[in-house]
PDB file of N, CA and C in Angstrom:
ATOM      1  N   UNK A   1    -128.680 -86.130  -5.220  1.00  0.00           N
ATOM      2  CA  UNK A   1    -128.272 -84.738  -5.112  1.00  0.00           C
ATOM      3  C   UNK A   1    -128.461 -84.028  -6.454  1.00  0.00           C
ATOM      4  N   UNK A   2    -128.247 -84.431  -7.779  1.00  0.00           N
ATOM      5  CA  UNK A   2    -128.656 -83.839  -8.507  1.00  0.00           C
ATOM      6  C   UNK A   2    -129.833 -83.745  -9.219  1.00  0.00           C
ATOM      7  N   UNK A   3    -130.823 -84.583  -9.371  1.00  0.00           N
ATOM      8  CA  UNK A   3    -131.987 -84.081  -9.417  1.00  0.00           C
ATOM      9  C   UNK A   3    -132.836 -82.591  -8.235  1.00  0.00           C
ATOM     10  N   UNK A   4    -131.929 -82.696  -7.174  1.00  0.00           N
ATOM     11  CA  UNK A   4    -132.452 -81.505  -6.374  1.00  0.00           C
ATOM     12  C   UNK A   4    -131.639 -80.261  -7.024  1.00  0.00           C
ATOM     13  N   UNK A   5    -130.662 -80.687  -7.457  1.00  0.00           N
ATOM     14  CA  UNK A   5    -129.954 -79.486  -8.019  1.00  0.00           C
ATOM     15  C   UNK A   5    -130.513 -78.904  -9.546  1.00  0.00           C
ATOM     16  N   UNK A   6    -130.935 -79.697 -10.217  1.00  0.00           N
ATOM     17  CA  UNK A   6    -132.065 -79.695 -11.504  1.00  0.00           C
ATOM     18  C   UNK A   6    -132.976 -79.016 -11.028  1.00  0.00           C
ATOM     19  N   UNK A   7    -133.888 -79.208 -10.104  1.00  0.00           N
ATOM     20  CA  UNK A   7    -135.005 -78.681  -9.665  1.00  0.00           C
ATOM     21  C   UNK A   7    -134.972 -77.579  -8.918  1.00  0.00           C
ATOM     22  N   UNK A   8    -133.572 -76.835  -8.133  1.00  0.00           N
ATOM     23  CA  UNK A   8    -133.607 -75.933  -8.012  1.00  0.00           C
ATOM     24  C   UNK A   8    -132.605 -75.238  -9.509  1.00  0.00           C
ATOM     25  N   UNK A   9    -132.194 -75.577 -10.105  1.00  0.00           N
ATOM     26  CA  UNK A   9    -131.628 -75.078 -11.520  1.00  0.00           C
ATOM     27  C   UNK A   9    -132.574 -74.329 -12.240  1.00  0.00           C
ATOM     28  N   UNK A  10    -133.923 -75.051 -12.164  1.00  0.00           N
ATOM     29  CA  UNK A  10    -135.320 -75.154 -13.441  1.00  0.00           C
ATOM     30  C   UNK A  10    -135.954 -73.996 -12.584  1.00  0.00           C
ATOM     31  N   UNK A  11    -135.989 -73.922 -11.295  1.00  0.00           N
ATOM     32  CA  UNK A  11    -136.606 -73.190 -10.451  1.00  0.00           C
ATOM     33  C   UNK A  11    -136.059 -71.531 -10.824  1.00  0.00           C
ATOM     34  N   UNK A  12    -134.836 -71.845 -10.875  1.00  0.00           N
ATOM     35  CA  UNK A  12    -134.163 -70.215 -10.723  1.00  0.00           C
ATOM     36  C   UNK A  12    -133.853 -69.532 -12.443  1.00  0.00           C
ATOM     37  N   UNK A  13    -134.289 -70.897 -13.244  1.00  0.00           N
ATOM     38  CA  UNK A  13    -134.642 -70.342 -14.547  1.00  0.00           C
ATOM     39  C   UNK A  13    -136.210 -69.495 -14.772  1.00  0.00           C
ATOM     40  N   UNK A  14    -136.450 -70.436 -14.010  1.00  0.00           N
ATOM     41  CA  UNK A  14    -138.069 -69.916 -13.812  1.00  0.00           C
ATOM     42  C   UNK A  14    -138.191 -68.134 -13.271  1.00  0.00           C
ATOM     43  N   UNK A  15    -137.649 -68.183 -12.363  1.00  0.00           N
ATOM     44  CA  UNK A  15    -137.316 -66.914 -11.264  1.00  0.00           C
ATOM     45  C   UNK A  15    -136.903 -65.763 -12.451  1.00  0.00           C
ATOM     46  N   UNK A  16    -135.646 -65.808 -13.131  1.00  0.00           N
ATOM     47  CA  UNK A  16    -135.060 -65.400 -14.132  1.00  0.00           C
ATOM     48  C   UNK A  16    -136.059 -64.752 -15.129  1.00  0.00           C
ATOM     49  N   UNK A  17    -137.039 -66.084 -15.676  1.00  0.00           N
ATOM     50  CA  UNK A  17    -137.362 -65.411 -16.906  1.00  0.00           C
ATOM     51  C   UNK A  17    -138.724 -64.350 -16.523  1.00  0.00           C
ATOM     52  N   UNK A  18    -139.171 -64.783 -14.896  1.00  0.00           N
ATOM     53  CA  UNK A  18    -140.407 -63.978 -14.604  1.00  0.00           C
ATOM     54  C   UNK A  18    -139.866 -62.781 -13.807  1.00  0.00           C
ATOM     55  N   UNK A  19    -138.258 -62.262 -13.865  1.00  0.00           N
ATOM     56  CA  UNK A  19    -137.689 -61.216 -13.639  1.00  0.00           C
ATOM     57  C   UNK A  19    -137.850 -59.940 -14.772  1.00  0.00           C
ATOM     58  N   UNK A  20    -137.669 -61.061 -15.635  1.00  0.00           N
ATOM     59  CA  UNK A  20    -136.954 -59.766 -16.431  1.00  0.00           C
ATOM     60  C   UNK A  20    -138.787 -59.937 -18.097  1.00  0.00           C
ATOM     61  N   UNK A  21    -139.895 -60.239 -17.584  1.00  0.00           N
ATOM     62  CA  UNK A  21    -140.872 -60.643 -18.575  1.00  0.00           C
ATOM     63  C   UNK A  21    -142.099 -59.678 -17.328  1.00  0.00           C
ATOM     64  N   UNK A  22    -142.435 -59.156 -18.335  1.00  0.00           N
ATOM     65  CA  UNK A  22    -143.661 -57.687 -17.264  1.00  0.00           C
ATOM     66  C   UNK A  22    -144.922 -58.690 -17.363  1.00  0.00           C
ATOM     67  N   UNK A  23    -145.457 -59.290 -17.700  1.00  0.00           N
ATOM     68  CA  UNK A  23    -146.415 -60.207 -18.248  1.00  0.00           C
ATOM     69  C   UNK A  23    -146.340 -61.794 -17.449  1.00  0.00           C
ATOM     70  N   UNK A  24    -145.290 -62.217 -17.162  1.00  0.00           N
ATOM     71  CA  UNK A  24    -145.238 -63.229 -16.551  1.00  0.00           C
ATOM     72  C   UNK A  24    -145.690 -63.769 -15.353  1.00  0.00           C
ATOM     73  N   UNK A  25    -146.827 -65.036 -14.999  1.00  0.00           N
ATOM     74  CA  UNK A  25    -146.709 -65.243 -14.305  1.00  0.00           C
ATOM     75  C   UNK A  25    -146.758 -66.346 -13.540  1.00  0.00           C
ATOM     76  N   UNK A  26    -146.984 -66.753 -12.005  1.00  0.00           N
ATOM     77  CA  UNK A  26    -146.651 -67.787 -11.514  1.00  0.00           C
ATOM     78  C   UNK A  26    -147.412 -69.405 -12.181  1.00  0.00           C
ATOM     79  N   UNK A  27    -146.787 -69.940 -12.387  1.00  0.00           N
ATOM     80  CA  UNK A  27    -148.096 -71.222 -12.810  1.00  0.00           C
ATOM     81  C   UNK A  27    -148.074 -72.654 -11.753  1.00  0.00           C
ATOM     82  N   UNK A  28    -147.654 -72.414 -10.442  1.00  0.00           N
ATOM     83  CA  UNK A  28    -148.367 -73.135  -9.467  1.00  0.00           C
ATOM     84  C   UNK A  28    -147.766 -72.206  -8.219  1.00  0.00           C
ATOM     85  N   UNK A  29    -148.474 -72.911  -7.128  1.00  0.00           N
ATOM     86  CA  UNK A  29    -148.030 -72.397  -6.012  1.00  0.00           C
ATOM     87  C   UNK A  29    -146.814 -72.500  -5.477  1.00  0.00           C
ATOM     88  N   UNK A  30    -145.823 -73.442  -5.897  1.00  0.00           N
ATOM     89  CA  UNK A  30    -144.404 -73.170  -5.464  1.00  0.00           C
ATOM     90  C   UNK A  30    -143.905 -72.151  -6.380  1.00  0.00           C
ATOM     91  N   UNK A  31    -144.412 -72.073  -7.714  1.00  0.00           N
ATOM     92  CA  UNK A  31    -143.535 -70.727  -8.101  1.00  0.00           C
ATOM     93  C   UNK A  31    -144.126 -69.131  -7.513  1.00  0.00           C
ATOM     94  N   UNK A  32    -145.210 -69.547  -7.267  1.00  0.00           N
ATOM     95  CA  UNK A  32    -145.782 -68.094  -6.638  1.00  0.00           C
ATOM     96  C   UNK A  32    -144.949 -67.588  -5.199  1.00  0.00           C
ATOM     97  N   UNK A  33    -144.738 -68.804  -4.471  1.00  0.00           N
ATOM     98  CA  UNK A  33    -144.727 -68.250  -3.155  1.00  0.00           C
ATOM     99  C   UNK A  33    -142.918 -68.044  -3.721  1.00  0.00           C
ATOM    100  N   UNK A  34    -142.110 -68.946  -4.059  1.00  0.00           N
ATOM    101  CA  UNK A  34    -141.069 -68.555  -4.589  1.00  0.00           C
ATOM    102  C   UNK A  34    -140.872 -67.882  -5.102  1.00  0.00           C
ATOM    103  N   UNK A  35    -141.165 -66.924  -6.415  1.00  0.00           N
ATOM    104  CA  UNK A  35    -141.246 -66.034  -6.818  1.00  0.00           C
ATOM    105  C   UNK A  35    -141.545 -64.567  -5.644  1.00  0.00           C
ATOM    106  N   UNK A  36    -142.050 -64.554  -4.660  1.00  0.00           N
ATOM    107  CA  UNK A  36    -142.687 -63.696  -3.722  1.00  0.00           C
ATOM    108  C   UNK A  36    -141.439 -63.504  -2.907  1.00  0.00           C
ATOM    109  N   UNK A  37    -140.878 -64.728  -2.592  1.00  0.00           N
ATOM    110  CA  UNK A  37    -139.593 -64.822  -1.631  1.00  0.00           C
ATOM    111  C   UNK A  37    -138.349 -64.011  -2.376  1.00  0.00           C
ATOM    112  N   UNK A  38    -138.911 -64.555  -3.486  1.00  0.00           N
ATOM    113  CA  UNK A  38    -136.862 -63.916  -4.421  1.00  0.00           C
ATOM    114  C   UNK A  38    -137.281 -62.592  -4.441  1.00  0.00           C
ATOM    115  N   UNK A  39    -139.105 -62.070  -4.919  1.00  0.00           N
ATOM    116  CA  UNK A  39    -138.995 -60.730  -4.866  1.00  0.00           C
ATOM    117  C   UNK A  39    -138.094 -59.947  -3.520  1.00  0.00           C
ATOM    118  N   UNK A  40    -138.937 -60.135  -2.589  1.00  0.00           N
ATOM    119  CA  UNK A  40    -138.317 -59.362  -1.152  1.00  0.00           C
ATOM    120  C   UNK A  40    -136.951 -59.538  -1.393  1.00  0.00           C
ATOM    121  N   UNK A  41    -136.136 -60.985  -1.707  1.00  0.00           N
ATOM    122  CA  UNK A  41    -134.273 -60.485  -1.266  1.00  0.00           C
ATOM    123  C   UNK A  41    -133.526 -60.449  -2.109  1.00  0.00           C
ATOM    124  N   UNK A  42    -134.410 -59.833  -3.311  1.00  0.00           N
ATOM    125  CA  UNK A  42    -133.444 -59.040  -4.309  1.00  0.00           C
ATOM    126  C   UNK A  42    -133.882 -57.872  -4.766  1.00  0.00           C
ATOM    127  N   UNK A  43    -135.264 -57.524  -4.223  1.00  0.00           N
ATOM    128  CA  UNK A  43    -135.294 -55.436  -4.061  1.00  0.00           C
ATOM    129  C   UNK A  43    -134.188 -54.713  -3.940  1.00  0.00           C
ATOM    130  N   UNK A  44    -133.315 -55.003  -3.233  1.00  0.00           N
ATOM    131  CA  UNK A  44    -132.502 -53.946  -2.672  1.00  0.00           C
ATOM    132  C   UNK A  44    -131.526 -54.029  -3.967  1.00  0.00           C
ATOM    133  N   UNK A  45    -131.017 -54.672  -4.435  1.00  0.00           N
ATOM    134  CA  UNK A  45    -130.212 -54.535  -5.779  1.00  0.00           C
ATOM    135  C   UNK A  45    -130.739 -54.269  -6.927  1.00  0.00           C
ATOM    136  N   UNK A  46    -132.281 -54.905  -7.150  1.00  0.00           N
ATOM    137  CA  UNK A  46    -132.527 -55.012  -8.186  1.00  0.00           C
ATOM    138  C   UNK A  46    -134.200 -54.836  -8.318  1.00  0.00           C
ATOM    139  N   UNK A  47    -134.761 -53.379  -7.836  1.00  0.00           N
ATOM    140  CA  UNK A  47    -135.749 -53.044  -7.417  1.00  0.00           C
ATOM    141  C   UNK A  47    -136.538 -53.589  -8.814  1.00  0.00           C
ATOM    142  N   UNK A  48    -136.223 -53.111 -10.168  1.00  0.00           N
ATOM    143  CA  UNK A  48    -137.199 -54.052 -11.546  1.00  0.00           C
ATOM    144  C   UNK A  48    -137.738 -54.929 -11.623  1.00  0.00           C
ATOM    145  N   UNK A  49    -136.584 -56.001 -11.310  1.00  0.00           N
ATOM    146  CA  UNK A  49    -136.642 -57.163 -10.934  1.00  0.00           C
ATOM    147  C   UNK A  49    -137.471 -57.909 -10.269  1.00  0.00           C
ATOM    148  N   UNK A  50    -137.588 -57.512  -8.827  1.00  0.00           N
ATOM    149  CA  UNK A  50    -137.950 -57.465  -7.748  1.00  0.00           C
ATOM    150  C   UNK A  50    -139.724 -57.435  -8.421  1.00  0.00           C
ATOM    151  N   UNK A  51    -140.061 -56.501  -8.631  1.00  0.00           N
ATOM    152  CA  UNK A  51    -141.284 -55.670  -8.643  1.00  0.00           C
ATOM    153  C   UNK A  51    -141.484 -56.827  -9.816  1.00  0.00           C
ATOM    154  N   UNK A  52    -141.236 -56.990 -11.181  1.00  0.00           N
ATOM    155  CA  UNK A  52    -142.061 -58.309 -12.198  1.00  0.00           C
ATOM    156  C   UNK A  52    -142.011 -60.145 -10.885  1.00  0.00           C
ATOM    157  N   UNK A  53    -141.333 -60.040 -10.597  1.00  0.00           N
ATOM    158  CA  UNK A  53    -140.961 -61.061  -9.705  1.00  0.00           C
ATOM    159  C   UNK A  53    -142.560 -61.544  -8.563  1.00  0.00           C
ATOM    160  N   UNK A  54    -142.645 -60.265  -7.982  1.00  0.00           N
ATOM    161  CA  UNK A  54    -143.650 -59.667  -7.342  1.00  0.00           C
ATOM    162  C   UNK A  54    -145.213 -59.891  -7.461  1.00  0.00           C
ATOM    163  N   UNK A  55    -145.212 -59.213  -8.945  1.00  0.00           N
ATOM    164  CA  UNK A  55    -146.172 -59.288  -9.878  1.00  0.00           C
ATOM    165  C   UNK A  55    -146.733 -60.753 -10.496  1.00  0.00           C
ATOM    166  N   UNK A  56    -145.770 -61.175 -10.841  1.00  0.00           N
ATOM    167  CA  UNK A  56    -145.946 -62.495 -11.410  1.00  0.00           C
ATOM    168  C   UNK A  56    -146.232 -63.642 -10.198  1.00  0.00           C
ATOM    169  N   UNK A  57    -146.004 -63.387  -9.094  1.00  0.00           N
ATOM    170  CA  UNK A  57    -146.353 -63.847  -7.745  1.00  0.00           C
ATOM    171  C   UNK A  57    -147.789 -63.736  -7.374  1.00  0.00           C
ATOM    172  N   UNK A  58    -148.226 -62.396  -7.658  1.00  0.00           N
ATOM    173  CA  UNK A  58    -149.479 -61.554  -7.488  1.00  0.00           C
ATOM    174  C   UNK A  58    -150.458 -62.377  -8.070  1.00  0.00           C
ATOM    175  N   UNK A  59    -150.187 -62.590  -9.271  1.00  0.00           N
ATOM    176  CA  UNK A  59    -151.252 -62.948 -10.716  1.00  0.00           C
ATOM    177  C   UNK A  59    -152.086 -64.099 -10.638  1.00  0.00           C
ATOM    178  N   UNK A  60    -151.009 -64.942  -9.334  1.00  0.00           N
ATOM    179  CA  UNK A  60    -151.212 -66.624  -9.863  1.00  0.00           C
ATOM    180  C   UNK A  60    -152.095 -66.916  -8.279  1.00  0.00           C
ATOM    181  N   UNK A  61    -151.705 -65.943  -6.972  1.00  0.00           N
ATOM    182  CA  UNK A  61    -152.133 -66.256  -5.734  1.00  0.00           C
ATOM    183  C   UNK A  61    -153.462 -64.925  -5.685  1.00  0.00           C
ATOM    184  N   UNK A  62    -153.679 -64.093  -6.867  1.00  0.00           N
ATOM    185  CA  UNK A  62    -154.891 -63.776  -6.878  1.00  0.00           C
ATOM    186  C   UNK A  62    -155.983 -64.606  -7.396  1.00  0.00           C
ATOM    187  N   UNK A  63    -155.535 -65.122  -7.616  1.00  0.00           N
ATOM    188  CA  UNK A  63    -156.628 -66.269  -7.939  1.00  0.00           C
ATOM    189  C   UNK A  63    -156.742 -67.348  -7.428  1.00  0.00           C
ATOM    190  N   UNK A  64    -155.581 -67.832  -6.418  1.00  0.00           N
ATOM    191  CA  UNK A  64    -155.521 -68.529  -5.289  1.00  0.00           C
ATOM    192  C   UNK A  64    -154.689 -68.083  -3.977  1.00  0.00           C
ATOM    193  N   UNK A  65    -155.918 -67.337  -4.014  1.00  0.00           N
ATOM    194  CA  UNK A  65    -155.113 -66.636  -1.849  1.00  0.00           C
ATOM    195  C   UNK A  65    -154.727 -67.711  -1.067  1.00  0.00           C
ATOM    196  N   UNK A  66    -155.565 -68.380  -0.542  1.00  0.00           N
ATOM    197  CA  UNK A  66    -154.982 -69.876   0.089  1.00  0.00           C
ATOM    198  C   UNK A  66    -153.846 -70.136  -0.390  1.00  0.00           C
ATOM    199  N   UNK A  67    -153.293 -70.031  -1.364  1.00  0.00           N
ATOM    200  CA  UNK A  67    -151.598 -70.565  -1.518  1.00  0.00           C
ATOM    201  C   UNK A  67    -150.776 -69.871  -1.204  1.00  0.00           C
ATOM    202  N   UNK A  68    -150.808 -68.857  -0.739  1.00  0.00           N
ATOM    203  CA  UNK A  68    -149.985 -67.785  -0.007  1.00  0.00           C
ATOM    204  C   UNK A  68    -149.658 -68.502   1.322  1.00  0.00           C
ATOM    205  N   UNK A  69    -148.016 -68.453   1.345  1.00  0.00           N
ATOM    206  CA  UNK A  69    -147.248 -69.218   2.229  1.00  0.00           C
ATOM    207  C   UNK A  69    -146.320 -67.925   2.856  1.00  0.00           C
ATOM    208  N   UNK A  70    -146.128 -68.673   4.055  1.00  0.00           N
ATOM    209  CA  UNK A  70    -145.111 -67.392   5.058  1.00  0.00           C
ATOM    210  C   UNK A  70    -143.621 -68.228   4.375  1.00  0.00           C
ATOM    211  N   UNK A  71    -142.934 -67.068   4.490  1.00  0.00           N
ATOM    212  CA  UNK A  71    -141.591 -67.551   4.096  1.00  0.00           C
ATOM    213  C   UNK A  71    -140.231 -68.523   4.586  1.00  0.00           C
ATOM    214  N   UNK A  72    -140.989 -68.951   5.616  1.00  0.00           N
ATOM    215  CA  UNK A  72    -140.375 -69.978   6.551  1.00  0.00           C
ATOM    216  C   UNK A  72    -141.172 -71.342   6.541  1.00  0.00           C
ATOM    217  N   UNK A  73    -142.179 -71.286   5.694  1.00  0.00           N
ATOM    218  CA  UNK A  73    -142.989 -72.452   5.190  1.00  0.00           C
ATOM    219  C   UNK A  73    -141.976 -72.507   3.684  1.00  0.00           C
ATOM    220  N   UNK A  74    -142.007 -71.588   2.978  1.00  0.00           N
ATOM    221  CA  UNK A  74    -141.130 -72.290   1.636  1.00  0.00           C
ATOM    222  C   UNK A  74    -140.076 -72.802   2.092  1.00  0.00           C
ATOM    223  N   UNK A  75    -139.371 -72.447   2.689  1.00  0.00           N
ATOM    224  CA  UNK A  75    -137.812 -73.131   3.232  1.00  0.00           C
ATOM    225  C   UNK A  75    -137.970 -74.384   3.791  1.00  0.00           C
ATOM    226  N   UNK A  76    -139.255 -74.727   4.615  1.00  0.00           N
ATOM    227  CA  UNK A  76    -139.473 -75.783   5.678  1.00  0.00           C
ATOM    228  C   UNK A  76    -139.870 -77.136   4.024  1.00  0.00           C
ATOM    229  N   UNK A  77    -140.388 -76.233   3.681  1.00  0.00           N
ATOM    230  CA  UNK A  77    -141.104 -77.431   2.290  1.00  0.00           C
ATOM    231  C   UNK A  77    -140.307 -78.258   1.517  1.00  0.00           C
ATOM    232  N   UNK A  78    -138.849 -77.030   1.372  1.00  0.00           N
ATOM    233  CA  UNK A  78    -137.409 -77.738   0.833  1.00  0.00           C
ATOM    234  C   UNK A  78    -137.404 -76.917  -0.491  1.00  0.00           C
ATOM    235  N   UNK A  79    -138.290 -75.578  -0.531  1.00  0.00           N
ATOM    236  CA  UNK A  79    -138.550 -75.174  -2.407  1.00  0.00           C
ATOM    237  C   UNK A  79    -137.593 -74.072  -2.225  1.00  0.00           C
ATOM    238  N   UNK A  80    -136.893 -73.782  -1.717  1.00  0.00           N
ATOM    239  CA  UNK A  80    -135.664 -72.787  -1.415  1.00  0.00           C
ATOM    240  C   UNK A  80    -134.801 -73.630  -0.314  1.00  0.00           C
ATOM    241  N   UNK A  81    -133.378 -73.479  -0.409  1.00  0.00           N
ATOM    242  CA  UNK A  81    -132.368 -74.180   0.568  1.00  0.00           C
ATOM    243  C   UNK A  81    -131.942 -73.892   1.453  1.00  0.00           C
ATOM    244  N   UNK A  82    -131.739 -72.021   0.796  1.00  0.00           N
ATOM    245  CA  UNK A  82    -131.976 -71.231   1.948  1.00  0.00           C
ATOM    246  C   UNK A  82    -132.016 -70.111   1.496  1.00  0.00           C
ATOM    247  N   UNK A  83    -131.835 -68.930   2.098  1.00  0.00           N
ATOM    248  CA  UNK A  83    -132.835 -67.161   1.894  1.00  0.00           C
ATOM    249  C   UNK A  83    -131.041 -67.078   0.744  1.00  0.00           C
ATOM    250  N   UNK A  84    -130.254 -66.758   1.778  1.00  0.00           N
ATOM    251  CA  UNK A  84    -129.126 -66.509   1.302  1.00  0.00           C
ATOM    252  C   UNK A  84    -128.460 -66.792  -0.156  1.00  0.00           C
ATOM    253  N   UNK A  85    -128.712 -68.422  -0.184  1.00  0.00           N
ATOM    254  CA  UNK A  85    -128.774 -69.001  -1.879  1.00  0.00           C
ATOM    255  C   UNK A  85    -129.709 -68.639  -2.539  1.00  0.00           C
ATOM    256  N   UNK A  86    -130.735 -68.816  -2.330  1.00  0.00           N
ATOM    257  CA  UNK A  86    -131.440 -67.820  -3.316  1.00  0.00           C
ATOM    258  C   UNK A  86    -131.106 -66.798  -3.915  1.00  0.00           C
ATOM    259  N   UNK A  87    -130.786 -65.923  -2.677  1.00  0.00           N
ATOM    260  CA  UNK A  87    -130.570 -64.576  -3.290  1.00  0.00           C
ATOM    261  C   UNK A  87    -129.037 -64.407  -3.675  1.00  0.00           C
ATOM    262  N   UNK A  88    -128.115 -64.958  -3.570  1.00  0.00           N
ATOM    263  CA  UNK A  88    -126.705 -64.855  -4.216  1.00  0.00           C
ATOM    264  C   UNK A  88    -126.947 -65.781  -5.766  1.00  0.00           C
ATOM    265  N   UNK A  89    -127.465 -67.068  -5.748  1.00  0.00           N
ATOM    266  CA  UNK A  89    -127.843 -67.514  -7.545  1.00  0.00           C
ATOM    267  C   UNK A  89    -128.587 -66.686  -8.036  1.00  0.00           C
ATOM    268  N   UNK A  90    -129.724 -66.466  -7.520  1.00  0.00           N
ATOM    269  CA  UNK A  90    -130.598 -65.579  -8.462  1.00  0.00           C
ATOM    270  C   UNK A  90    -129.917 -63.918  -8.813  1.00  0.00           C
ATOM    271  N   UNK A  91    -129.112 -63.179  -7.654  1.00  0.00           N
ATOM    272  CA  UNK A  91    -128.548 -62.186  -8.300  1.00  0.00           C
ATOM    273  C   UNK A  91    -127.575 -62.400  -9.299  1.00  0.00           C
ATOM    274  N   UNK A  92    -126.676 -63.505  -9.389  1.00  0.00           N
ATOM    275  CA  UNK A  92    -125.987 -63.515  -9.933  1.00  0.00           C
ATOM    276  C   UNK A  92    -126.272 -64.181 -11.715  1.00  0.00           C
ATOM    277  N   UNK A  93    -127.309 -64.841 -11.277  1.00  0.00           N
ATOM    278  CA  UNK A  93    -127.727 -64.918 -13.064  1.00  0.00           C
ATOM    279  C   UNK A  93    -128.773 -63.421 -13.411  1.00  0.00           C
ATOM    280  N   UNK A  94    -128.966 -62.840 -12.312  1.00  0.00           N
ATOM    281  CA  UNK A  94    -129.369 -61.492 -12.785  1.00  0.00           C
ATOM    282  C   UNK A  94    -128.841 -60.437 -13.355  1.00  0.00           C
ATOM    283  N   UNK A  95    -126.911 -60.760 -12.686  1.00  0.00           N
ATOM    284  CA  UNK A  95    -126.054 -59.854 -13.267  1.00  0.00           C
ATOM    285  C   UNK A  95    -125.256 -60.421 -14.314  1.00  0.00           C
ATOM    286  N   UNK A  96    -126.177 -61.316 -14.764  1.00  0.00           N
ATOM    287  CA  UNK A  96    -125.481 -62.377 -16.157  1.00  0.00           C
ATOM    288  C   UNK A  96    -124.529 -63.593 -15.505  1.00  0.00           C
ATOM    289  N   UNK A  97    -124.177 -63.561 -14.672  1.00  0.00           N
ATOM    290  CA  UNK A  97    -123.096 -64.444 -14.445  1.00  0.00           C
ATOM    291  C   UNK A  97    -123.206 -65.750 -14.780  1.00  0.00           C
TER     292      UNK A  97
END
């Protein structure tokens, strides 16, 4: 259990620093399509965010379209636990917590 908790820990550091970095971006396909996922369910709070999140998603699956995953394939893969955790950790180290 805790190495999965490490790996989603490292994951949502990851998420974090390609939130709040205009320049950042994905460097494999689980952070792309992850990164793509956190964009969509944290727009609504945190449209900035959202949009480098987005971007940095953009950067890494323009150069590999084929890695573009539907968002019920990241969940099925195990690289998110679920929509909901995602988006309550990641807002909440967004609002510093």
């Amino acid at each position: 259990m805790t190495a999965a908790r490490d790996v989603e820990s490292a994951l949502l550091t990851r998420c974090l620093a390609a939130a709040r970095d205009v320049a950042a971006a994905a460097e494999d396909r689980r952070e792309a399509n992850v990164f793509r996922l956190a964009a969509l369910i944290v727009r609504p709070r945190f449209p900035s965010e959202s949009a480098r999140l987005m971007q940095a998603s953009e950067r890494y699956l323009a150069a590999h379209p084929g890695d573009k995953m539907a968002a019920a394939d990241v969940v099925s893969k195990g690289w998110v636990v679920s929509l909901p955790r995602l988006r309550d950790m990641l807002s909440a180290r967004l609002r510093g917590r």
